[in-house]
C-alpha atoms as a PDB file:
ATOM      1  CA  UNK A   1     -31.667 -36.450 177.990  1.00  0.00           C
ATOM      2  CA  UNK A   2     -30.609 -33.209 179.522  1.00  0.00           C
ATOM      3  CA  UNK A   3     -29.656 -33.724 183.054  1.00  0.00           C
ATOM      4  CA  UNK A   4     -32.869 -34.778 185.307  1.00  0.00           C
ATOM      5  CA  UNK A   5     -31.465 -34.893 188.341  1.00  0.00           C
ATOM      6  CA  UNK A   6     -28.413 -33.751 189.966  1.00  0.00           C
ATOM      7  CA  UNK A   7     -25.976 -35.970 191.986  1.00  0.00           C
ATOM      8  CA  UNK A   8     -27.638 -34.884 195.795  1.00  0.00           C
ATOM      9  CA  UNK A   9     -27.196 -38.449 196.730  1.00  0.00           C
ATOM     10  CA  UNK A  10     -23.377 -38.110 195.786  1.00  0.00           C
ATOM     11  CA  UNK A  11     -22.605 -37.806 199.702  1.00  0.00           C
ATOM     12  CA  UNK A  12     -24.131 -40.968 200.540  1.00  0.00           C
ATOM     13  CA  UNK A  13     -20.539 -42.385 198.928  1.00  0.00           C
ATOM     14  CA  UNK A  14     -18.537 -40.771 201.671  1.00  0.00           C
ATOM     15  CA  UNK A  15     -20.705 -43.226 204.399  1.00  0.00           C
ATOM     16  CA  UNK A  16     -18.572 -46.481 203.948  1.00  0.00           C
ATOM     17  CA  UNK A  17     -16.706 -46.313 207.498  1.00  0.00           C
ATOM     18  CA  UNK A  18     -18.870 -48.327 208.931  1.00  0.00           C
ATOM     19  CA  UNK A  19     -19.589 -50.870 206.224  1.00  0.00           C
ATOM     20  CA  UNK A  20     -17.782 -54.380 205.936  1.00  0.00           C
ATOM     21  CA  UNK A  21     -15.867 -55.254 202.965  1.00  0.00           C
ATOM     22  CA  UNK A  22     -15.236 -58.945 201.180  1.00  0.00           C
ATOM     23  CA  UNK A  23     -12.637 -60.849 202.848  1.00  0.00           C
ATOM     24  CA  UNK A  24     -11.779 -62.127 199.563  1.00  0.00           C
ATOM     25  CA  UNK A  25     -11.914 -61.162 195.602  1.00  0.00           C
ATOM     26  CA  UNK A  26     -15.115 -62.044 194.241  1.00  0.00           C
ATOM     27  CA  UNK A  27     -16.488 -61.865 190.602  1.00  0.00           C
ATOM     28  CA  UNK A  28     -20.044 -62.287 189.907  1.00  0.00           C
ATOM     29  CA  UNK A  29     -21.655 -62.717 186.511  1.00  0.00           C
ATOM     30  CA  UNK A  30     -25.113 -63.230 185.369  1.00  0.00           C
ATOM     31  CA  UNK A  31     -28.236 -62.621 183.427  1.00  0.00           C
ATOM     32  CA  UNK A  32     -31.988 -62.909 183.306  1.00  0.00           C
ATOM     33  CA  UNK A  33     -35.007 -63.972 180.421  1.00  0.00           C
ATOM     34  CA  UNK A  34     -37.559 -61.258 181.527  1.00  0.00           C
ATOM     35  CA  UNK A  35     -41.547 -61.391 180.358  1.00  0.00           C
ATOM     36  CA  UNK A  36     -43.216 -57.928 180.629  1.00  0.00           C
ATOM     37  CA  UNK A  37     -46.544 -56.734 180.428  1.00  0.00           C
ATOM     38  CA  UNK A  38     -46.723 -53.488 179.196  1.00  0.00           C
ATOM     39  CA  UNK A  39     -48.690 -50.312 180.204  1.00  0.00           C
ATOM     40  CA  UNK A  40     -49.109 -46.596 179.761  1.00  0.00           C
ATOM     41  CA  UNK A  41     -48.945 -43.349 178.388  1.00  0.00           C
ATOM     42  CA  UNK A  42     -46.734 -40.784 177.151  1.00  0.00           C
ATOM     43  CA  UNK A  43     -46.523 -37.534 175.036  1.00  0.00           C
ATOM     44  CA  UNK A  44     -45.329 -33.708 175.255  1.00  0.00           C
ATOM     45  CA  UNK A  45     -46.796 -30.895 177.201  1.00  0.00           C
ATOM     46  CA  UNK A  46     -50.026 -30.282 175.402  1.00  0.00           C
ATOM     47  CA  UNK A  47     -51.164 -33.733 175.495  1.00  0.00           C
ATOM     48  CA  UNK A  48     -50.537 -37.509 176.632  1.00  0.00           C
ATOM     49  CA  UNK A  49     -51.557 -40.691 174.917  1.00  0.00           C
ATOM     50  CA  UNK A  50     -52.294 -44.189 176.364  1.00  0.00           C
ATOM     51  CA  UNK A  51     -50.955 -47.349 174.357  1.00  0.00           C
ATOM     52  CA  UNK A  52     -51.970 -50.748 174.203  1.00  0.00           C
ATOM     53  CA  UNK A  53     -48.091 -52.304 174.315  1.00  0.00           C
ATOM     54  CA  UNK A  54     -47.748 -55.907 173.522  1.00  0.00           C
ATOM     55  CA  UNK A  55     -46.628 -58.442 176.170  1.00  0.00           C
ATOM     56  CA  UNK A  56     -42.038 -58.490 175.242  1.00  0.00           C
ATOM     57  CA  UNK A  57     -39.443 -60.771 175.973  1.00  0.00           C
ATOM     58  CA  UNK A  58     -36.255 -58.532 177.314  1.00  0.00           C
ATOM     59  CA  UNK A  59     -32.890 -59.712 178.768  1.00  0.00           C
ATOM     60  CA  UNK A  60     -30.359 -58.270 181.697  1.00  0.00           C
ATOM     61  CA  UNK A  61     -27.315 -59.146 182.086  1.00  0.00           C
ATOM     62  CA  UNK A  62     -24.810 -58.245 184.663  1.00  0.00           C
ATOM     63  CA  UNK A  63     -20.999 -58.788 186.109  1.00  0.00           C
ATOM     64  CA  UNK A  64     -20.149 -57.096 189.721  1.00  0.00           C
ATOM     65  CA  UNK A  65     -16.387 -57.272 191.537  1.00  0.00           C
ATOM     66  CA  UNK A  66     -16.378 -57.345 195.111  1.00  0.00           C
ATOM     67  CA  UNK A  67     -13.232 -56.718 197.086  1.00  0.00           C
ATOM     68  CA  UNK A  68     -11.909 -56.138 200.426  1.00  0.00           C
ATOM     69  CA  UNK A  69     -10.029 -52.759 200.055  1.00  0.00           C
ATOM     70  CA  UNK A  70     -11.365 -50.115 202.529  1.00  0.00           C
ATOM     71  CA  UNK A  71     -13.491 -47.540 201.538  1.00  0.00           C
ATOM     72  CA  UNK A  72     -13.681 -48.701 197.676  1.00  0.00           C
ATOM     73  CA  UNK A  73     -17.001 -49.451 196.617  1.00  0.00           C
ATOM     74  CA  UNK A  74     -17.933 -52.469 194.893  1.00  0.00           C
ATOM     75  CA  UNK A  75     -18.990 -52.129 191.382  1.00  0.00           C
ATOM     76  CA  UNK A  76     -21.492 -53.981 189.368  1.00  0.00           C
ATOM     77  CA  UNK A  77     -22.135 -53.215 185.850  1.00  0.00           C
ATOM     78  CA  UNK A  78     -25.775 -54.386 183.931  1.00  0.00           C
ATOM     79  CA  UNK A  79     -27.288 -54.061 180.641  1.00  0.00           C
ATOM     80  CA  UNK A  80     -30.806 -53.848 180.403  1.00  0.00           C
ATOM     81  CA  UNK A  81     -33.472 -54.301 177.314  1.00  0.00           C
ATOM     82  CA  UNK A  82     -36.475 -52.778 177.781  1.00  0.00           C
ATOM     83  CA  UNK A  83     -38.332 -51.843 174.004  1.00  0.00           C
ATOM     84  CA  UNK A  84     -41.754 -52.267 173.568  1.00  0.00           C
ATOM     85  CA  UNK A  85     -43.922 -52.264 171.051  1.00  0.00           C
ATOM     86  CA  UNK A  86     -48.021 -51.700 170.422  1.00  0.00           C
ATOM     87  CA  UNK A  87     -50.982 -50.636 168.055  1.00  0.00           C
ATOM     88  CA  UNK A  88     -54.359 -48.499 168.799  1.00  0.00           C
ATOM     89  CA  UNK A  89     -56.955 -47.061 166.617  1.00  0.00           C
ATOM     90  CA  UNK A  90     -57.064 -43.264 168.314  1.00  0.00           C
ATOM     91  CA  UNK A  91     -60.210 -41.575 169.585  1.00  0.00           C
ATOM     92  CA  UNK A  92     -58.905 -37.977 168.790  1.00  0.00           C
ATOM     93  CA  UNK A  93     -56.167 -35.990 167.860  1.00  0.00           C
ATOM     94  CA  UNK A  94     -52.640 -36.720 168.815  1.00  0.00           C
ATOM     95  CA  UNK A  95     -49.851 -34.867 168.174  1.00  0.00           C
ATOM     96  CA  UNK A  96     -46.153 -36.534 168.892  1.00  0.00           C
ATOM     97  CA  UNK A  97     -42.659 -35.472 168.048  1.00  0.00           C
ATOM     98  CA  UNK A  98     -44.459 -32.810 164.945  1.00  0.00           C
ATOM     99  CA  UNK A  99     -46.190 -34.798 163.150  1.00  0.00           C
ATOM    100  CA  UNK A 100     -50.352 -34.922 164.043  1.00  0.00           C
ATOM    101  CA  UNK A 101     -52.582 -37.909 163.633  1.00  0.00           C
ATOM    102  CA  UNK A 102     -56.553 -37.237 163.566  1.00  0.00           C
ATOM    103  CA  UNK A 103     -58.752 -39.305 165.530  1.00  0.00           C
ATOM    104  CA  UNK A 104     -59.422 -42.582 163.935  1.00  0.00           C
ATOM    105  CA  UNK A 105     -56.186 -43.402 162.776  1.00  0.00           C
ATOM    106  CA  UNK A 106     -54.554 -46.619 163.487  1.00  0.00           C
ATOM    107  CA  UNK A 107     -50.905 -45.914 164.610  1.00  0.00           C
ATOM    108  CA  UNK A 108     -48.035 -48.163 165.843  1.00  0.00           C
ATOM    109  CA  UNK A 109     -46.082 -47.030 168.606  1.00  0.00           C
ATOM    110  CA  UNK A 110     -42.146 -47.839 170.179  1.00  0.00           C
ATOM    111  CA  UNK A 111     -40.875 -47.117 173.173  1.00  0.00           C
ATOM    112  CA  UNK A 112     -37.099 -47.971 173.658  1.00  0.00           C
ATOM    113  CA  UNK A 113     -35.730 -46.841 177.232  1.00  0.00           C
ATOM    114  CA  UNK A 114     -32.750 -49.456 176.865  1.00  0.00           C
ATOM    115  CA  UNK A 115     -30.206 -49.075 179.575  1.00  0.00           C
ATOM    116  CA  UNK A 116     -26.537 -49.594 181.588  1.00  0.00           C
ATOM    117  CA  UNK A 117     -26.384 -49.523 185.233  1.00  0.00           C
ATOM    118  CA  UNK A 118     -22.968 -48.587 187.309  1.00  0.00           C
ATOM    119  CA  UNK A 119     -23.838 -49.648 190.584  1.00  0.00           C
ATOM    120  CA  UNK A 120     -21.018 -48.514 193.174  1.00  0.00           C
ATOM    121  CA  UNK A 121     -22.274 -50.103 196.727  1.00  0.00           C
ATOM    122  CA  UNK A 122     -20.925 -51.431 199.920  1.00  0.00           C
ATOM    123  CA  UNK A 123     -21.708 -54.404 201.877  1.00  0.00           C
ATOM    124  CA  UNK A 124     -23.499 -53.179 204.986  1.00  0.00           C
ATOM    125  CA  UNK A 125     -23.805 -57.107 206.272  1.00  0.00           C
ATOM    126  CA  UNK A 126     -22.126 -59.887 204.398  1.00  0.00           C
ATOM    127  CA  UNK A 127     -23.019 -63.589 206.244  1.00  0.00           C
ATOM    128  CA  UNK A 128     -24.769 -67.198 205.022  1.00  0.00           C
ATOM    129  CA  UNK A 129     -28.359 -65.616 206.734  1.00  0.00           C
ATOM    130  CA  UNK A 130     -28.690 -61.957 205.839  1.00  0.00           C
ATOM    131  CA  UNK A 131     -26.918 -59.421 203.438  1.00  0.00           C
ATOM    132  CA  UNK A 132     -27.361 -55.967 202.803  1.00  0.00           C
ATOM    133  CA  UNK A 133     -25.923 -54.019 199.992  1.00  0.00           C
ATOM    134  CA  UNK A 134     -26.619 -50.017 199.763  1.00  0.00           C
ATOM    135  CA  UNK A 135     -25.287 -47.025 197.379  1.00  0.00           C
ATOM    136  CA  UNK A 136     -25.709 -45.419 194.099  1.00  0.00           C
ATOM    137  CA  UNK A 137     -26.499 -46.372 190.728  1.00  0.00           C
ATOM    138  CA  UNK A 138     -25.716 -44.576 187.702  1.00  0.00           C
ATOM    139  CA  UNK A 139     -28.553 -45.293 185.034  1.00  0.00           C
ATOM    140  CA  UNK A 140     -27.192 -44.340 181.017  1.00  0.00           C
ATOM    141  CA  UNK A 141     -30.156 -44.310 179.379  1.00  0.00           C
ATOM    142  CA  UNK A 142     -30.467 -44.284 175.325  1.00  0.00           C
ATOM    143  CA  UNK A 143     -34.083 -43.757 175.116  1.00  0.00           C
ATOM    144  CA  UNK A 144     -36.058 -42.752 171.789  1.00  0.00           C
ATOM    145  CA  UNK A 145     -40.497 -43.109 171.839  1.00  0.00           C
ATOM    146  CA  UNK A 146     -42.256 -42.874 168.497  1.00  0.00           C
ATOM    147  CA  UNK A 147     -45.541 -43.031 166.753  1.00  0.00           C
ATOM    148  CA  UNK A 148     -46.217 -43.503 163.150  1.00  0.00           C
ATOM    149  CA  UNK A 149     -49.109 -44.726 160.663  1.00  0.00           C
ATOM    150  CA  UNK A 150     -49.134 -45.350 156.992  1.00  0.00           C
ATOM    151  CA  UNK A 151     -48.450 -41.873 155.881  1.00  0.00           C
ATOM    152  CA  UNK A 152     -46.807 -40.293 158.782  1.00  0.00           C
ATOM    153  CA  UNK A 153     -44.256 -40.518 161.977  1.00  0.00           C
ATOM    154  CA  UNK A 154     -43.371 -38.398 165.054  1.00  0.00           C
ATOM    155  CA  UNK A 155     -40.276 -39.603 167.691  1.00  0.00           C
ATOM    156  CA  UNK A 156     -38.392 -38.189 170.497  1.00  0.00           C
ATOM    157  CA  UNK A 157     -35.033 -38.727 171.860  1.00  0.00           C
ATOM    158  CA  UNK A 158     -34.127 -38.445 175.237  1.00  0.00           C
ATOM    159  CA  UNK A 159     -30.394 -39.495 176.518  1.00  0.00           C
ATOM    160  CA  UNK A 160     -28.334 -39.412 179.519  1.00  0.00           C
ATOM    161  CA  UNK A 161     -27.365 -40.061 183.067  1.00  0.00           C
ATOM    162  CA  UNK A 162     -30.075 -40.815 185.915  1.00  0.00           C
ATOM    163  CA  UNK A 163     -28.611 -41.559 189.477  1.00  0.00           C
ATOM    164  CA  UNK A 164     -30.822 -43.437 191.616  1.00  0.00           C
ATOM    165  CA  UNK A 165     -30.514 -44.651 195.446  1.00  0.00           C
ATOM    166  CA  UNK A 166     -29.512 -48.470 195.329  1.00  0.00           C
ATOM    167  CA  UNK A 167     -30.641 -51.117 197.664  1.00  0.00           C
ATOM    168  CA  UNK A 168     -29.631 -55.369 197.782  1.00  0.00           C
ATOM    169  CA  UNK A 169     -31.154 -57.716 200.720  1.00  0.00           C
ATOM    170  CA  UNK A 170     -30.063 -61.334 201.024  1.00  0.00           C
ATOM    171  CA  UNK A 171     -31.940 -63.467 203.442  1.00  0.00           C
ATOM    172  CA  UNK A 172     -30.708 -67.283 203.587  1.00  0.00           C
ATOM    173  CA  UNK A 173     -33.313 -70.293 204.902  1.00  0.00           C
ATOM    174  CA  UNK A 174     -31.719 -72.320 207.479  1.00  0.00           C
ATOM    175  CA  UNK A 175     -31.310 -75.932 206.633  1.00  0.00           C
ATOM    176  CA  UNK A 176     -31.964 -75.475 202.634  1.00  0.00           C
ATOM    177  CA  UNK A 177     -30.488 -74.364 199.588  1.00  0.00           C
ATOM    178  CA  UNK A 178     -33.000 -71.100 198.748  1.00  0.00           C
ATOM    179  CA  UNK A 179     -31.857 -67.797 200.051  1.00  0.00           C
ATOM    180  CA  UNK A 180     -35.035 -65.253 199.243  1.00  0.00           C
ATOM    181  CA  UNK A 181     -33.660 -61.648 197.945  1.00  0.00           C
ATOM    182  CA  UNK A 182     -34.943 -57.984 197.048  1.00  0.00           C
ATOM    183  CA  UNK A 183     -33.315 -55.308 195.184  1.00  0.00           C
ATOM    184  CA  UNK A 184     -34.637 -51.771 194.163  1.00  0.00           C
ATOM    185  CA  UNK A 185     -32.880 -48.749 192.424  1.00  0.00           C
ATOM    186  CA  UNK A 186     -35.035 -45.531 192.810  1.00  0.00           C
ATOM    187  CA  UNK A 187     -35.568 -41.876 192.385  1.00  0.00           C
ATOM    188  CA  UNK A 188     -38.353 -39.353 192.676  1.00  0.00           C
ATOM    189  CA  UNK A 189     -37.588 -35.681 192.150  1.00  0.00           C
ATOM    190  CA  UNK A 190     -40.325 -32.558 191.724  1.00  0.00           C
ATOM    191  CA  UNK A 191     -43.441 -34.805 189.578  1.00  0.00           C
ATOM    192  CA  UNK A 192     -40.343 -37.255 187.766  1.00  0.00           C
ATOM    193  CA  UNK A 193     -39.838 -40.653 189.529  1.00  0.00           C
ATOM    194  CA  UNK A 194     -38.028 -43.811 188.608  1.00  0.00           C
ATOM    195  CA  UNK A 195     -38.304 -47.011 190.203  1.00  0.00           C
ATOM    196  CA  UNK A 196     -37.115 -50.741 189.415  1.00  0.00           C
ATOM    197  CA  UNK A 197     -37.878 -52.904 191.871  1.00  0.00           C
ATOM    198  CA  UNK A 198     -37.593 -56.670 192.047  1.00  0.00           C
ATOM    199  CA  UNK A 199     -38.091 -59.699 193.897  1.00  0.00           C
ATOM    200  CA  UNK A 200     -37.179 -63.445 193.872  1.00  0.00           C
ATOM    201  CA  UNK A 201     -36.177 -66.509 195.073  1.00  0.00           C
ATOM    202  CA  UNK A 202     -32.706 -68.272 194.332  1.00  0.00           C
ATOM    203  CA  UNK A 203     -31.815 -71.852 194.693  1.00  0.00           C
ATOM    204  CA  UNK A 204     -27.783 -73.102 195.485  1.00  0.00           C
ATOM    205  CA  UNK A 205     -27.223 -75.683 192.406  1.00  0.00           C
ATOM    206  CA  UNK A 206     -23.610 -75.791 192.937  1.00  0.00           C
ATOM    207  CA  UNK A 207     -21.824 -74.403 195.988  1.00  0.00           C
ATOM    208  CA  UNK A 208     -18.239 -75.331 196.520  1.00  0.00           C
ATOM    209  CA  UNK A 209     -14.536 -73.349 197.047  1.00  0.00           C
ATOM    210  CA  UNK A 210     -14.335 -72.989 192.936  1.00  0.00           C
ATOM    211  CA  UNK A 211     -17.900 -71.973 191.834  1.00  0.00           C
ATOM    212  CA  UNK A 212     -21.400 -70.700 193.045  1.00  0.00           C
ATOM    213  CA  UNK A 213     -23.984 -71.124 190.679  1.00  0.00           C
ATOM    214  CA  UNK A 214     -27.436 -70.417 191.334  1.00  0.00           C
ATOM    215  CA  UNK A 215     -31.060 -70.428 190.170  1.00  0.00           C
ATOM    216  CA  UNK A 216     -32.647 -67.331 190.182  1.00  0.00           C
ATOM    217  CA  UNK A 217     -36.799 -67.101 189.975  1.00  0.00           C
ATOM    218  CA  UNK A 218     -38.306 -63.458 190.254  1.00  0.00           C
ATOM    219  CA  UNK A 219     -40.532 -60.808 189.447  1.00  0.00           C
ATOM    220  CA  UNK A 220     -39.346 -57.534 188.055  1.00  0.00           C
ATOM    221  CA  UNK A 221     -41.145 -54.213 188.317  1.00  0.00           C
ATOM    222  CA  UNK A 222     -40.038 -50.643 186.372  1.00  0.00           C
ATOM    223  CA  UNK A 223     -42.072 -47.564 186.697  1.00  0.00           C
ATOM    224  CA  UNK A 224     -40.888 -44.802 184.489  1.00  0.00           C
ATOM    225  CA  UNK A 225     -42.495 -41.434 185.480  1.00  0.00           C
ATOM    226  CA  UNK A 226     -41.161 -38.146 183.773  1.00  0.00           C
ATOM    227  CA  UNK A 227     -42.334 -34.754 183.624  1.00  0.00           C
ATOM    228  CA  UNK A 228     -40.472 -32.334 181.011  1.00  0.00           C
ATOM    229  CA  UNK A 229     -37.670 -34.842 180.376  1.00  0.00           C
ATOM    230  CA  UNK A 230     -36.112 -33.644 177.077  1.00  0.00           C
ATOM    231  CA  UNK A 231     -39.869 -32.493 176.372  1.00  0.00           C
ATOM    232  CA  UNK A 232     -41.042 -35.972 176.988  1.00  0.00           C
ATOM    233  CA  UNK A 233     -43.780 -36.977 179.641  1.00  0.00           C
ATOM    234  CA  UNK A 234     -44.653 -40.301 180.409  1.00  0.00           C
ATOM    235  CA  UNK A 235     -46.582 -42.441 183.122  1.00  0.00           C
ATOM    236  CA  UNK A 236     -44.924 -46.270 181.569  1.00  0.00           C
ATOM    237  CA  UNK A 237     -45.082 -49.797 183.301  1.00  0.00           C
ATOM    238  CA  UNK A 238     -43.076 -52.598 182.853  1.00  0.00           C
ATOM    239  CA  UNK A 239     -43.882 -55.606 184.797  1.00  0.00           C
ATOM    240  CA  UNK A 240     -43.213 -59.389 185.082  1.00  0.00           C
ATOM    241  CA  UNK A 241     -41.602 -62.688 185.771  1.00  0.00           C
ATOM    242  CA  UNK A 242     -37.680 -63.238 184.885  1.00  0.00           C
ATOM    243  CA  UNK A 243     -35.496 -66.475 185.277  1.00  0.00           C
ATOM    244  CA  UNK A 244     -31.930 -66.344 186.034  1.00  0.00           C
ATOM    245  CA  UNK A 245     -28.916 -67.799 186.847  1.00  0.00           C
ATOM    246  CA  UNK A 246     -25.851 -66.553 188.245  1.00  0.00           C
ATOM    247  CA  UNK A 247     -22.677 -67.445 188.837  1.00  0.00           C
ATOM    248  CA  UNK A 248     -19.362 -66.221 191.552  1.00  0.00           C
ATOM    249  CA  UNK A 249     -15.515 -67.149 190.925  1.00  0.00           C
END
């Protein structure tokens, strides 16, 4: 992937004056069983194909530090899978990564956009009813999309850093043990966009000086829209429920 974007939002680092740290070391760690449906197209410059992706299980899993030094950001570090997979009988000509298929044909196609996040952030508002986390995220992405059939296959790589804004809101129910949450990491540049958005609820199943460890119930939304990436152009949706659990030393 050469480089997509540039660092503009680089600056937005140098804003922490204002923002409260932890009082205290804290280590979070957790992860999440994701179910996707799939959707979209993608291709080079002459031409774009829809897919009919299967529904895919994928996993994310995560660890963050949180500290009280000044000025520091916190860090949190997550691995996500996100390969899909899908079949269609095409109604013309399609050519992918040089190799051409002629209308008819019954091809297979991958998509693989696998990647780390390095979230650096700062804790705008840190209390039991509302929390607010903002900063940058540093997506590595490892990303390869192919077609094939019986006789034939195409692909195209595309790897490399994509910064994105970073957002985390808390929001704690008096009186219960849920605390509903939102977090997004997103970009749009020239016609190329990236967003992951998500959404949930999380319950308190053990809350006490040692360990937090919580119940996490969400849904999960990635839009991957690029335009000249590496010679790649897509328009791909990823969408679905995830359960987690997480859990804070």
């Amino acid at each position: 992937m050469k480089p997509m974007f540039s660092f503009i939002l680089a600056g937005a680092l140098m804003i922490p004056a204002a923002a409260s740290a932890d009082t205290i070391f804290g280590i979070y760690a957790g992860g999440q069983y994701w179910n996707t449906d799939n959707s979209g197209s993608f291709g080079d410059s002459t031409q774009r194909q829809a897919f009919a992706f299967d529904e895919e299980q994928h996993s994310s899993f995560y660890v963050a530090l949180e500290h009280p030094i000044p000025l520091v950001p916190n860090i949190k570090i997550r691995q996500n899978s996100l390969d899909v997979y899908g079949d269609i009988s095409l109604t013309q000509d399609f050519s992918f990564g040089g190799a051409t298929f002629p209308a008819g044909t019954a091809v297979n196609s991958m998509v693989d956009l696998s990647h780390t996040d390095y979230t650096f952030y700062y804790e705008i508002f840190d209390n039991d009813l509302l929390s607010v986390d903002l900063g940058l995220t540093a997506k590595r992405v490892d990303g390869a999309l192919a077609v094939r059939d019986a006789t034939r296959s195409g692909s195209m790589s595309s790897d490399g850093w994509v910064p994105t804004a970073y957002g985390h809101v808390r929001v704690g129910i008096p009186a219960t043990d849920l605390t509903l949450y939102g977090m997004a990491n997103a970009v749009s540049v020239d016609d190329s966009a990236i967003r992951d958005i998500e959404a949930g609820v999380e319950y308190r199943l053990i809350e006490n000086l040692a360990v937090d460890l919580n119940l996490q119930f969400g849904y999960r939304d990635i839009t991957i829209e690029l335009d000249d990436l590496d010679g790649v152009y897509s328009d791909l949706s990823f969408k679905g429920p995830y359960l987690g659990l997480e859990i804070r030393f």
